[in-house]
Protein backbone atom coordinates (compact mmCIF):
# COMPACT_ATOMS: atom_id res chain seq x y z
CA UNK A 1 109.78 123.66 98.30
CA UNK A 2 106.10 123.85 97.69
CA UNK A 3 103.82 121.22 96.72
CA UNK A 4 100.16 120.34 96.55
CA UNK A 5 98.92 117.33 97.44
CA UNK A 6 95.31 115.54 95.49
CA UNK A 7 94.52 112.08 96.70
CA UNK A 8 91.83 110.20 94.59
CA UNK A 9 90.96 106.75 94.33
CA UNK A 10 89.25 104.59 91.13
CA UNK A 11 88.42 101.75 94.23
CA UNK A 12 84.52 101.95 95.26
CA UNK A 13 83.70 103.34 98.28
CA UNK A 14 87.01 104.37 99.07
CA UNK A 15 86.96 107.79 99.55
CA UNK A 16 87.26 107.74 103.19
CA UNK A 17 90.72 105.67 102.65
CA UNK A 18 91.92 108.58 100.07
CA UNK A 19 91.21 111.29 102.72
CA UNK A 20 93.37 108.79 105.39
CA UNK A 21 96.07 108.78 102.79
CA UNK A 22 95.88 112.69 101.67
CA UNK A 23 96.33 113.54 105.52
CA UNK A 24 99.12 111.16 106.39
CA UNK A 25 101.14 112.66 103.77
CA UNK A 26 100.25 116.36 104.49
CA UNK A 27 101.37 115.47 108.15
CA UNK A 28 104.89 113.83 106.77
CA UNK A 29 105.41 116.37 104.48
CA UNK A 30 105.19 119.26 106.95
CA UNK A 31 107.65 117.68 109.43
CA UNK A 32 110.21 117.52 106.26
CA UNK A 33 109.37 121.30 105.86
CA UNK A 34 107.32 121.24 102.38
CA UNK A 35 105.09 124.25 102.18
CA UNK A 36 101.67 122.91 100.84
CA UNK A 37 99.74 124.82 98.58
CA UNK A 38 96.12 124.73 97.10
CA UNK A 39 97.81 124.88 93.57
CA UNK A 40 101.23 126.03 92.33
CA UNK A 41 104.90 124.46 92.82
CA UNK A 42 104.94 121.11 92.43
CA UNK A 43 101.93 118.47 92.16
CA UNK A 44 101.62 115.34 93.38
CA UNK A 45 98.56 113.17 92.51
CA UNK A 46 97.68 109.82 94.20
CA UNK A 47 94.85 107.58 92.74
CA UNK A 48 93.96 104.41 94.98
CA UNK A 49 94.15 101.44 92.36
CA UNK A 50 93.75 98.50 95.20
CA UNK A 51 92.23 98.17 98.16
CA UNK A 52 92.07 95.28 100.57
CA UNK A 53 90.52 96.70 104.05
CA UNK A 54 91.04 94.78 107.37
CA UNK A 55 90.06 96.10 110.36
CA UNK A 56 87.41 96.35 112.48
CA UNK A 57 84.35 94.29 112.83
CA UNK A 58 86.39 91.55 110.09
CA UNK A 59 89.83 91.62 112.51
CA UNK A 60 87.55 91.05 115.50
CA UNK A 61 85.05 88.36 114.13
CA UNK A 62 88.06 86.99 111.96
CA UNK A 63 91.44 87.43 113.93
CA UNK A 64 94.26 86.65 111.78
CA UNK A 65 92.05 84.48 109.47
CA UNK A 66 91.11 88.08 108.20
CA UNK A 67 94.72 88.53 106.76
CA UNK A 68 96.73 92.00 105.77
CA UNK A 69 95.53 95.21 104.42
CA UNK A 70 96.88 96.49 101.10
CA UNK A 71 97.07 99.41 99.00
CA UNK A 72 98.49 100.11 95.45
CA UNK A 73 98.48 103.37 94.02
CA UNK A 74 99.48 104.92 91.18
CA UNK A 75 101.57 108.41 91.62
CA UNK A 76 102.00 111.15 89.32
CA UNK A 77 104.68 114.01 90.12
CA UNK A 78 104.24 117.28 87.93
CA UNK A 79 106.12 120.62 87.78
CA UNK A 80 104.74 123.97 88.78
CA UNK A 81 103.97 124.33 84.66
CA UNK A 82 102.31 121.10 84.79
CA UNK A 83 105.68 119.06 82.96
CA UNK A 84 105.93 115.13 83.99
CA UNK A 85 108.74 114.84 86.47
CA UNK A 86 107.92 111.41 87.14
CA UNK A 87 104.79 108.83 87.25
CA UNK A 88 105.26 105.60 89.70
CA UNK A 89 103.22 103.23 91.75
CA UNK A 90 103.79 102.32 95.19
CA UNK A 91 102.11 99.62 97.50
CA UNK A 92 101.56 98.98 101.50
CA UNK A 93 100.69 95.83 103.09
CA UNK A 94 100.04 95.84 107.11
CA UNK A 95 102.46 94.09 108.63
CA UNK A 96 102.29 91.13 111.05
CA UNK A 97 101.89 91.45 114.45
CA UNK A 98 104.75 89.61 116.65
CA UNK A 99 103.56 88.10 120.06
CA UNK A 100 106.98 86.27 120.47
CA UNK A 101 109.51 85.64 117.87
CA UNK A 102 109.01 83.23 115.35
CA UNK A 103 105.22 83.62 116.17
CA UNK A 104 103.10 86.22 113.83
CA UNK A 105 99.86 87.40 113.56
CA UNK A 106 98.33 89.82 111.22
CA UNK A 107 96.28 92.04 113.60
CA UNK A 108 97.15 95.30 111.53
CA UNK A 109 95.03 97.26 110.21
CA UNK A 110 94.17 99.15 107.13
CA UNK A 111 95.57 102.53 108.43
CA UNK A 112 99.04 100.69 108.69
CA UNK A 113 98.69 99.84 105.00
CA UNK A 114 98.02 103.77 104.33
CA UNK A 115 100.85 104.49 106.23
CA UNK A 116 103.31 102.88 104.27
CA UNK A 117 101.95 103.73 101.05
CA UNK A 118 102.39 106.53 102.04
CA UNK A 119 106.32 106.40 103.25
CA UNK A 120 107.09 104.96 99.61
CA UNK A 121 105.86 108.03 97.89
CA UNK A 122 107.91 110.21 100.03
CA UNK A 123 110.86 107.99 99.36
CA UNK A 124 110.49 108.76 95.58
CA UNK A 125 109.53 112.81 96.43
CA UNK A 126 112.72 113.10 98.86
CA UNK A 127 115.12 111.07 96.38
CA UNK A 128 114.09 113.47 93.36
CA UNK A 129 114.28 116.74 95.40
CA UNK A 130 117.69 115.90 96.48
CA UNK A 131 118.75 115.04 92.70
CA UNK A 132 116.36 116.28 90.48
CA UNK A 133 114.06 118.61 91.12
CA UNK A 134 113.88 122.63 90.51
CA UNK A 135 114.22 124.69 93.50
């Protein structure tokens, strides 16, 4: 199937987080074989609502105090005639960091937050192409 994929965010100065989240799910939809296109097939917008950044300078000065990452987006999926397949938000928080079990710390980072925004949008994509969606 072909898709194209438009990443934009409504956060301020964000748009280096949109570009993070535009490439991780180029990269994850190539390995499931998508063909991505500058327009045509299917379209899949992203707008950033949320962002919570941690990483960096704040995880180093901070540690753990600095707490997780998040992300919420809102996702719109369109047909190749520009028809509302389906319109969903997703969200990522970093994850904790184990040392030993039982014992957590948030060192994560914003990326990881990205990433799993990321893997719940392809959740939705992959469910509707297997039961929904044109070939």
């Amino acid at each position: 199937m072909t898709i194209s994929v438009d990443v934009q965010t409504k956060v301020y100065d964000s748009e280096k987080e949109a570009q993070i989240l535009k490439n991780i799910l180029i990269s994850k939809l190539k390995k499931e074989n998508w063909v991505l296109v500058e327009r045509g097939g299917l379209n899949l917008l992203v707008v950033i609502t949320h962002l919570k950044r941690v990483g960096g300078l704040k995880r180093f000065v901070m540690g753990f105090l600095g707490g997780r990452a998040s992300v919420k987006a809102e996702v719109t999926l369109k047909d190749i005639n520009n028809k509302l397949i389906n319109q969903f938000s997703v969200g990522g928080e970093s994850a904790p960091f184990e040392i030993i079990p039982l014992i957590t710390i948030p060192f994560t980072t914003t990326r990881q937050a990205l990433k799993k925004s990321a893997k719940e949008v392809l959740k939705v994509i992959g469910y509707l192409s297997n039961e929904r969606l044109p070939p």
